[in-house]
Protein backbone atom coordinates (compact mmCIF):
# COMPACT_ATOMS: atom_id res chain seq x y z
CA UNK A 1 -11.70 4.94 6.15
CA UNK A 2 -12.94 2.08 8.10
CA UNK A 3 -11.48 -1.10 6.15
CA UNK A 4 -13.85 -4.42 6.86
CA UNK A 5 -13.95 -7.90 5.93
CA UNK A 6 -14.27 -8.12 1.89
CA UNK A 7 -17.54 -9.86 0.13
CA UNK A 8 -16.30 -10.65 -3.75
CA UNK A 9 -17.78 -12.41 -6.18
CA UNK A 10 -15.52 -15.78 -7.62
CA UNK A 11 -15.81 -17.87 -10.15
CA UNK A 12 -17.57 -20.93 -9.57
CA UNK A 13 -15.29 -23.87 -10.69
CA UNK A 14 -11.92 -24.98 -10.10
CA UNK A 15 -12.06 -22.78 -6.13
CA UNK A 16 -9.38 -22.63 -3.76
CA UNK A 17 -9.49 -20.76 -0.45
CA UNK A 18 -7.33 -17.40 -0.12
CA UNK A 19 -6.40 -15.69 2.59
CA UNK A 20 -4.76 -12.26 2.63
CA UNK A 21 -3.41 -10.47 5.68
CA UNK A 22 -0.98 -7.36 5.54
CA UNK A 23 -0.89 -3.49 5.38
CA UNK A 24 1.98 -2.08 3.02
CA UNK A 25 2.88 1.73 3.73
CA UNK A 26 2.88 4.03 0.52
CA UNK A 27 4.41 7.32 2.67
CA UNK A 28 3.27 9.89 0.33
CA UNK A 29 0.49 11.01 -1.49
CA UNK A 30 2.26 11.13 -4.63
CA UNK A 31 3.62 7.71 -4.05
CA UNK A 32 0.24 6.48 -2.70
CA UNK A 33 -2.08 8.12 -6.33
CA UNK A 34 0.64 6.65 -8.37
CA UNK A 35 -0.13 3.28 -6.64
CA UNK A 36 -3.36 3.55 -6.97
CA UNK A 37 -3.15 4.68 -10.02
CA UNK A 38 -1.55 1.52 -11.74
CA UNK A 39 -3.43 -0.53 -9.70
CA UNK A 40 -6.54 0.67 -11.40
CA UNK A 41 -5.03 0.59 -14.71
CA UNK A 42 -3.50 -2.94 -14.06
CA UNK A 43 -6.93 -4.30 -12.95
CA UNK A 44 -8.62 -2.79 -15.95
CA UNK A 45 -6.17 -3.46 -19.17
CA UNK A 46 -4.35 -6.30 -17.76
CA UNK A 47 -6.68 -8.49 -15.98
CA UNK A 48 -9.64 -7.49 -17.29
CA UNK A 49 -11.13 -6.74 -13.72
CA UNK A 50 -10.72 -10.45 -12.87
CA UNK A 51 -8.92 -9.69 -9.59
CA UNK A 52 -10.18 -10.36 -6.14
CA UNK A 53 -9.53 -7.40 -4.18
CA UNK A 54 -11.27 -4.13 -5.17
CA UNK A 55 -9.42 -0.59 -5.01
CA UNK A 56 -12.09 0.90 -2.94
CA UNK A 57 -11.65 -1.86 -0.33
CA UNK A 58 -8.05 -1.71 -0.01
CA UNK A 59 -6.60 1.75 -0.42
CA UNK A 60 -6.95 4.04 2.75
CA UNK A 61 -6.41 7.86 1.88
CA UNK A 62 -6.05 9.12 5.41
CA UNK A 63 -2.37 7.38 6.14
CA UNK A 64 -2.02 6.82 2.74
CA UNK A 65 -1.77 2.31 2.77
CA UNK A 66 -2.82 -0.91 1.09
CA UNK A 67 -4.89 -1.84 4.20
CA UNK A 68 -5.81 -5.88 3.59
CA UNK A 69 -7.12 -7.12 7.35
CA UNK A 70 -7.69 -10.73 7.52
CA UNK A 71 -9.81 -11.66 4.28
CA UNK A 72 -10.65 -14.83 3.26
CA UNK A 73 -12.13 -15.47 -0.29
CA UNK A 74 -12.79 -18.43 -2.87
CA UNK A 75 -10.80 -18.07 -6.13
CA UNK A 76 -9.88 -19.56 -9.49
CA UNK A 77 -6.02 -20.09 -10.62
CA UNK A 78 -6.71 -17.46 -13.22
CA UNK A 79 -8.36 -14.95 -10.56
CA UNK A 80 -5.56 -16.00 -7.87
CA UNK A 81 -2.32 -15.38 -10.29
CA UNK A 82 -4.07 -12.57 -11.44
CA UNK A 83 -4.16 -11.08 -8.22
CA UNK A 84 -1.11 -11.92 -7.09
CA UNK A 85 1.39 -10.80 -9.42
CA UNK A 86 -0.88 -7.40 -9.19
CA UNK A 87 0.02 -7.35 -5.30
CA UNK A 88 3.68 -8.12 -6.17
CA UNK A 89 3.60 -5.22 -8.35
CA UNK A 90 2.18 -2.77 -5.87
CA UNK A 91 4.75 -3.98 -3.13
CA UNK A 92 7.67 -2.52 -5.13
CA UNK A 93 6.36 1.08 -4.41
CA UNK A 94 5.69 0.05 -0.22
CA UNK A 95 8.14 1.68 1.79
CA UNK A 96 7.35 -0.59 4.97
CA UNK A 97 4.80 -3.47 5.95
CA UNK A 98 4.31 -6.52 4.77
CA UNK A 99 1.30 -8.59 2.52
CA UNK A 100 1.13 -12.32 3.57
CA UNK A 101 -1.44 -14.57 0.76
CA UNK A 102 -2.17 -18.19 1.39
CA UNK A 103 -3.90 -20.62 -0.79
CA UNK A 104 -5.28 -23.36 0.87
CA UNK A 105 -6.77 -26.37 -0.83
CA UNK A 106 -9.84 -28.64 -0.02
CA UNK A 107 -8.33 -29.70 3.16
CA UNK A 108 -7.81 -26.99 4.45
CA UNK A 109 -3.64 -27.80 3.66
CA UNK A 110 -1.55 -24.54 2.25
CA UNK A 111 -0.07 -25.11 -1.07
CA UNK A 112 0.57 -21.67 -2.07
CA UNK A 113 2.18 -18.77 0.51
CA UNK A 114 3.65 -15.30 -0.83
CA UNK A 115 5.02 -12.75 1.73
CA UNK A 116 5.61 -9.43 -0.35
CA UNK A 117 7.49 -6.51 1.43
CA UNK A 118 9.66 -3.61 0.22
CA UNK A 119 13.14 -4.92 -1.02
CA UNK A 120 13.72 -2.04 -3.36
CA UNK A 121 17.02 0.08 -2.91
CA UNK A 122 15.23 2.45 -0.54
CA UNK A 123 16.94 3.61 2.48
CA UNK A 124 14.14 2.73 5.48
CA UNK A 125 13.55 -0.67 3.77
CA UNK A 126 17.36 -1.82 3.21
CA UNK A 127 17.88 -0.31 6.75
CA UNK A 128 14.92 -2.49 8.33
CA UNK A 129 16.17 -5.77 6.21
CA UNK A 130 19.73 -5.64 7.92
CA UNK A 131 18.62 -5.20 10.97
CA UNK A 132 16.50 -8.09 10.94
CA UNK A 133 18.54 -10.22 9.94
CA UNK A 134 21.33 -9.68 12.29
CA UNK A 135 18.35 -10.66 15.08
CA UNK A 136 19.18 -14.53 13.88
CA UNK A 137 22.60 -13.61 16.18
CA UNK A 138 22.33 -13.35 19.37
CA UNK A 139 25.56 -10.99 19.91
CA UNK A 140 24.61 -8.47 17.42
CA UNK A 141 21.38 -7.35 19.12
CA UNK A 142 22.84 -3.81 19.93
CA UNK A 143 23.53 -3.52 16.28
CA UNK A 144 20.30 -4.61 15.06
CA UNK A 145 19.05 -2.45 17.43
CA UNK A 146 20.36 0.50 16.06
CA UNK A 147 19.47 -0.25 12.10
CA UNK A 148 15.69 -0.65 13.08
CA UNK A 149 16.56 2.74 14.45
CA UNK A 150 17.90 4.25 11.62
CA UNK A 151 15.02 2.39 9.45
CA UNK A 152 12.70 4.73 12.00
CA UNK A 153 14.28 7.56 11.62
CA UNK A 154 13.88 7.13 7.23
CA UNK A 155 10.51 6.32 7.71
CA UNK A 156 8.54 7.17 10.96
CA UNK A 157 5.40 5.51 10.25
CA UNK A 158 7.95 1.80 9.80
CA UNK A 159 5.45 -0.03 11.99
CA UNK A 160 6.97 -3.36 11.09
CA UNK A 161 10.54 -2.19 12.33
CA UNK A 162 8.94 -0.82 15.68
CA UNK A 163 7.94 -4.21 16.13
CA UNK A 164 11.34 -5.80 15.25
CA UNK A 165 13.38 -3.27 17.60
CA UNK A 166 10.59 -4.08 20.44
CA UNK A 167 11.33 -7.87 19.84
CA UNK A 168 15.17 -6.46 20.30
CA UNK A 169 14.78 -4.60 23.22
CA UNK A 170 12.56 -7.29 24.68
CA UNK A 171 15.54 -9.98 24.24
CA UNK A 172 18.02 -6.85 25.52
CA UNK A 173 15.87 -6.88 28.80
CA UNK A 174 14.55 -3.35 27.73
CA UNK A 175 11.03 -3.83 28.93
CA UNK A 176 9.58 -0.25 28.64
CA UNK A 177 11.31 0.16 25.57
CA UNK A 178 9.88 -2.76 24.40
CA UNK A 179 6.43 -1.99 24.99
CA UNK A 180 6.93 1.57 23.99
CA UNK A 181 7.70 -0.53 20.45
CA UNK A 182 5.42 -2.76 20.41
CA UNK A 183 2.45 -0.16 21.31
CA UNK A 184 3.49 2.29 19.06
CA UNK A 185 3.92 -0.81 15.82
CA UNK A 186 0.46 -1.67 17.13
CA UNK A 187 -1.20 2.22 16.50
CA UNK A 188 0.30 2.02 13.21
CA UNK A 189 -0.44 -1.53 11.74
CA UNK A 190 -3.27 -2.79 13.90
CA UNK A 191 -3.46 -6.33 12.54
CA UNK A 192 -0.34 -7.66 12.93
CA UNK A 193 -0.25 -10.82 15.01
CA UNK A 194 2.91 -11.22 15.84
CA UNK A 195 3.03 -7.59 17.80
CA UNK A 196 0.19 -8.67 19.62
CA UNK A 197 1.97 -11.71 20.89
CA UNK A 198 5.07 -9.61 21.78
CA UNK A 199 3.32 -7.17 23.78
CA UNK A 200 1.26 -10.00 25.72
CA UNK A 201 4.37 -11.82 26.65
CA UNK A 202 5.63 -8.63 28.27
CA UNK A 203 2.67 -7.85 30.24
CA UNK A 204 2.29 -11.13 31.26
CA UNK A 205 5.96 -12.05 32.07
CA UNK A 206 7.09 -9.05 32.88
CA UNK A 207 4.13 -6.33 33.71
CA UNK A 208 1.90 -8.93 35.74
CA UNK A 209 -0.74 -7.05 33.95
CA UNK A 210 -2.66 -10.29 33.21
CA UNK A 211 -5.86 -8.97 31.93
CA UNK A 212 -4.02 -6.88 29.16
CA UNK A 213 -1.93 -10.09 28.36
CA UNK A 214 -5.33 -11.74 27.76
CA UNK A 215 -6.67 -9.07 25.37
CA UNK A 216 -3.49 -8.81 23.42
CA UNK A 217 -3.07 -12.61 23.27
CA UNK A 218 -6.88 -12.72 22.05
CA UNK A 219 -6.19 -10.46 19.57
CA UNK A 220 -3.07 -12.22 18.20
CA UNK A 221 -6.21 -15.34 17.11
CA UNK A 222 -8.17 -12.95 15.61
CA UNK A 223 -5.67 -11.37 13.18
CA UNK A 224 -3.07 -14.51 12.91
CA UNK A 225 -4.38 -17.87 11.14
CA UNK A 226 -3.75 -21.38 12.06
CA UNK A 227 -1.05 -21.79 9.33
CA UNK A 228 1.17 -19.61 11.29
CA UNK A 229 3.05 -20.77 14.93
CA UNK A 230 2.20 -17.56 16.42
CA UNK A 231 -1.55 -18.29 16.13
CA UNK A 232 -0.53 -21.61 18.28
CA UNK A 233 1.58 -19.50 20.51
CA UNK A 234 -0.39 -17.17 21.52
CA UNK A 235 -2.58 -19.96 22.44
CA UNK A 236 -0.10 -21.39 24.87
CA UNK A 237 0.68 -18.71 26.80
CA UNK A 238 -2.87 -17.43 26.84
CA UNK A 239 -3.53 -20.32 28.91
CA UNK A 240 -0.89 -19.41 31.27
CA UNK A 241 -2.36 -15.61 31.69
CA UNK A 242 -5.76 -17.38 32.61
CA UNK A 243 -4.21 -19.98 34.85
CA UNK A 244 -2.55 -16.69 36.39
CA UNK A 245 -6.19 -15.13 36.84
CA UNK A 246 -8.52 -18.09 38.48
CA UNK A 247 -10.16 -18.54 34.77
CA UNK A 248 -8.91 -22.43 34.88
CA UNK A 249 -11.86 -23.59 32.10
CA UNK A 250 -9.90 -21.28 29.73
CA UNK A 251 -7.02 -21.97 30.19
CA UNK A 252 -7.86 -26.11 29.65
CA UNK A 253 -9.26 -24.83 26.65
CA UNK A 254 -6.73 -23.09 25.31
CA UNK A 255 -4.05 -25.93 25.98
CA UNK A 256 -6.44 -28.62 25.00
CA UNK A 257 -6.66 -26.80 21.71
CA UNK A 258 -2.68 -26.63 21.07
CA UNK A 259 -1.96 -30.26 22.51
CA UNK A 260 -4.46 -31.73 20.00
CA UNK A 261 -4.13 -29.20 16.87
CA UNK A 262 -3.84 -30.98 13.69
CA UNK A 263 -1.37 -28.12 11.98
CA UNK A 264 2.27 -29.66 12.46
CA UNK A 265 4.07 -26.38 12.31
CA UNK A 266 7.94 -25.93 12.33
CA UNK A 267 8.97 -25.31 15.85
CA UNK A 268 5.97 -26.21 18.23
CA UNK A 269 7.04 -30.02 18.77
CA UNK A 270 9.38 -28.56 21.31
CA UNK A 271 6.46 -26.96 23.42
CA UNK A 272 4.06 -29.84 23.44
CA UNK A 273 5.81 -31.98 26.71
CA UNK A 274 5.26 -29.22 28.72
CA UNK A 275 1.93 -27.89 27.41
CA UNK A 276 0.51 -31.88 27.50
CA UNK A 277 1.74 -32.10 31.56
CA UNK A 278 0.46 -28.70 32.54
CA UNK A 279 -2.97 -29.62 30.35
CA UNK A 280 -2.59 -33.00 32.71
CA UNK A 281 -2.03 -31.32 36.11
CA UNK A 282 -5.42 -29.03 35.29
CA UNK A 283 -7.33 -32.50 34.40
CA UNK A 284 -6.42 -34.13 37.07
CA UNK A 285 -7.12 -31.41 39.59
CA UNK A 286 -10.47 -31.23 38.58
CA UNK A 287 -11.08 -35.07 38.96
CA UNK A 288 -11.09 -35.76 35.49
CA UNK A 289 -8.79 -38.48 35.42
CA UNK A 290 -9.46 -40.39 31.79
CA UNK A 291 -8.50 -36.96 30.28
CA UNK A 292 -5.72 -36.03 32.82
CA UNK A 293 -4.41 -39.53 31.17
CA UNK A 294 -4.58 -38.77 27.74
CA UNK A 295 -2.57 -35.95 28.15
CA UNK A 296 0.16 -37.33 30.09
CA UNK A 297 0.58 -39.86 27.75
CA UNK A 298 0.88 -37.53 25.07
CA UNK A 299 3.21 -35.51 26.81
CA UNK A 300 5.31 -38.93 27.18
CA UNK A 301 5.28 -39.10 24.09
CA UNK A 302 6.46 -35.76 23.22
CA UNK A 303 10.10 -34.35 21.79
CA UNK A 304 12.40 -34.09 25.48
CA UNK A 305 11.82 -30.78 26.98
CA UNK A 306 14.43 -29.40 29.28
CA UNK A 307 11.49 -27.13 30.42
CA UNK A 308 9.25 -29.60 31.03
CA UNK A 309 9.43 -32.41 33.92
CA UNK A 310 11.86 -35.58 33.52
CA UNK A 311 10.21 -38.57 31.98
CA UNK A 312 10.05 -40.50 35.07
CA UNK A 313 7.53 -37.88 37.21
CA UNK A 314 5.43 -37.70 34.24
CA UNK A 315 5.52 -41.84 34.51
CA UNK A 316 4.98 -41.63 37.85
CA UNK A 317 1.58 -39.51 37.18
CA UNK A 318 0.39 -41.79 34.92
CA UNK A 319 0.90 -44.93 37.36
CA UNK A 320 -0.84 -43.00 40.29
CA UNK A 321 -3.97 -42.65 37.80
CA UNK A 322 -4.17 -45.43 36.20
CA UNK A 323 -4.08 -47.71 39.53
CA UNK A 324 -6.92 -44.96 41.16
């Protein structure tokens, strides 16, 4: 069944914004009507059906899932908790995916973020765990490699471990393999942003197919929120797919947006020196000097990039301006 964005009712006092985002895989039918099951018994005798999410909008008979795409609601702390210890619940019984919830206050700030995945002794999810984390190693690739596999091989439908052995293969310089992955992660759990942005990087870096790198880094802003890097990411190098195809009003726009977002995320400092001087080089080029400025100054005043140009030629920009 076709699974759309939800319309709930909330209470009206004390609201926070709630965002949920994930797919957990169930396997079997008996698995899947136990799930179900509980989750309808749960909402009924537990919670008094003050939950957010709604049985019929979430369960999918056909491939047997929890099917949650990018939902944002309003919610109390009573209806929130509620619903969140009911997802933690259901996530014991997942054989594969995962089920990301953020609570945002009035700012738009995150003050609340749950990931729930399988972590129950089950072969395909202890299988998928170990191989990820051997990924943080960069010598035990071939290993992890083969644990995703075996994760597969439990659990054929393991979209989430399709994407981390395409992330493996990219990083083993297995490109078709990688793509095979990534696609195949991609017909299974549609809405994950961070496959999205895998696949894109290959067909851009690697394929040259730069309209496909477009779409797929498009995609990874539609599903993906701007709490998480990837959303930022994808951003980035979706400016250097349109840069790559003539389209050089997109791609300012793109880097404008990820030199001036507000969201100071773990990691992205390191990418804003080169992003600022490439956002610079595009400014200037089309005689727009005041804003070519800007952003070489902030990309002076960005972390050091080894990537990015020394200090001195981005000086040196900035003189040649500023004297015009």
């Amino acid at each position: 069944m076709a699974i759309k964005a939800l319309k709930l009712e909330y209470d009206e006092k004390d609201e926070t914004k709630v965002i949920f985002a994930g797919q957990l895989e169930f396997g079997t039918n008996r698995n899947f009507e136990n799930v179900q099951s509980q989750y309808m018994h749960r909402m009924e005798n537990f919670y008094k059906n003050d939950i957010l999410l709604k049985p019929e909008d979430i369960f999918n008979e056909d491939d047997y899932t929890m099917d949650i795409p990018r939902t944002v609601v309003t919610a109390t702390d009573r209806r929130y908790n509620n619903t969140v210890n009911l997802m933690e619940r259901m996530s014991s019984f997942s054989m594969a995916g995962d089920l990301n919830i953020w609570r945002l206050n009035g700012d738009g700030k995150v003050i609340d973020h749950k990931l729930f995945e399988p972590r129950k002794d089950r072969t395909a999810a202890q299988l998928f765990l170990e191989g990820r984390k051997m990924l943080d190693q960069e010598d035990s690739m071939t290993e992890a490699r083969e644990l995703l596999t075996q994760a597969i091989e439990k659990f054929e439908r393991h979209a989430t471990a399709y994407e981390r052995r395409g992330f493996t293969n990219y990083k083993l310089g297995n490109y078709k393999d990688a793509l095979y992955d990534l696609s195949k992660s991609i017909r299974i759990y549609s809405s994950k942003p961070d496959t999205y942005y895998g696949r894109g990087l290959i067909y851009l870096l690697k394929e040259k197919n730069i309209d496909k790198a477009i779409e797929d880094f498009g995609m990874v802003a539609k599903y993906a929120i701007p709490h998480q890097p990837v959303y930022w990411q994808a951003k980035r190098m979706r400016s250097d797919a349109f840069y790559e195809a003539g389209r050089v009003e997109e791609a300012i726009r793109e880097l404008t947006a990820f030199v001036s977002r507000k969201h100071k995320l773990a990691g992205l400092e390191k990418y804003d020196r080169l992003a600022a001087f490439k956002l610079g080089e595009l400014l200037e080029a089309k005689g727009e000097h005041e804003k070519a400025s800007h952003a070489f100054k902030a990309a002076l005043e960005a972390p050091a990039d080894k990537q990015a140009p020394e200090e001195s030629v981005i000086e040196e920009k900035l003189s040649v301006l500023q004297s015009a």
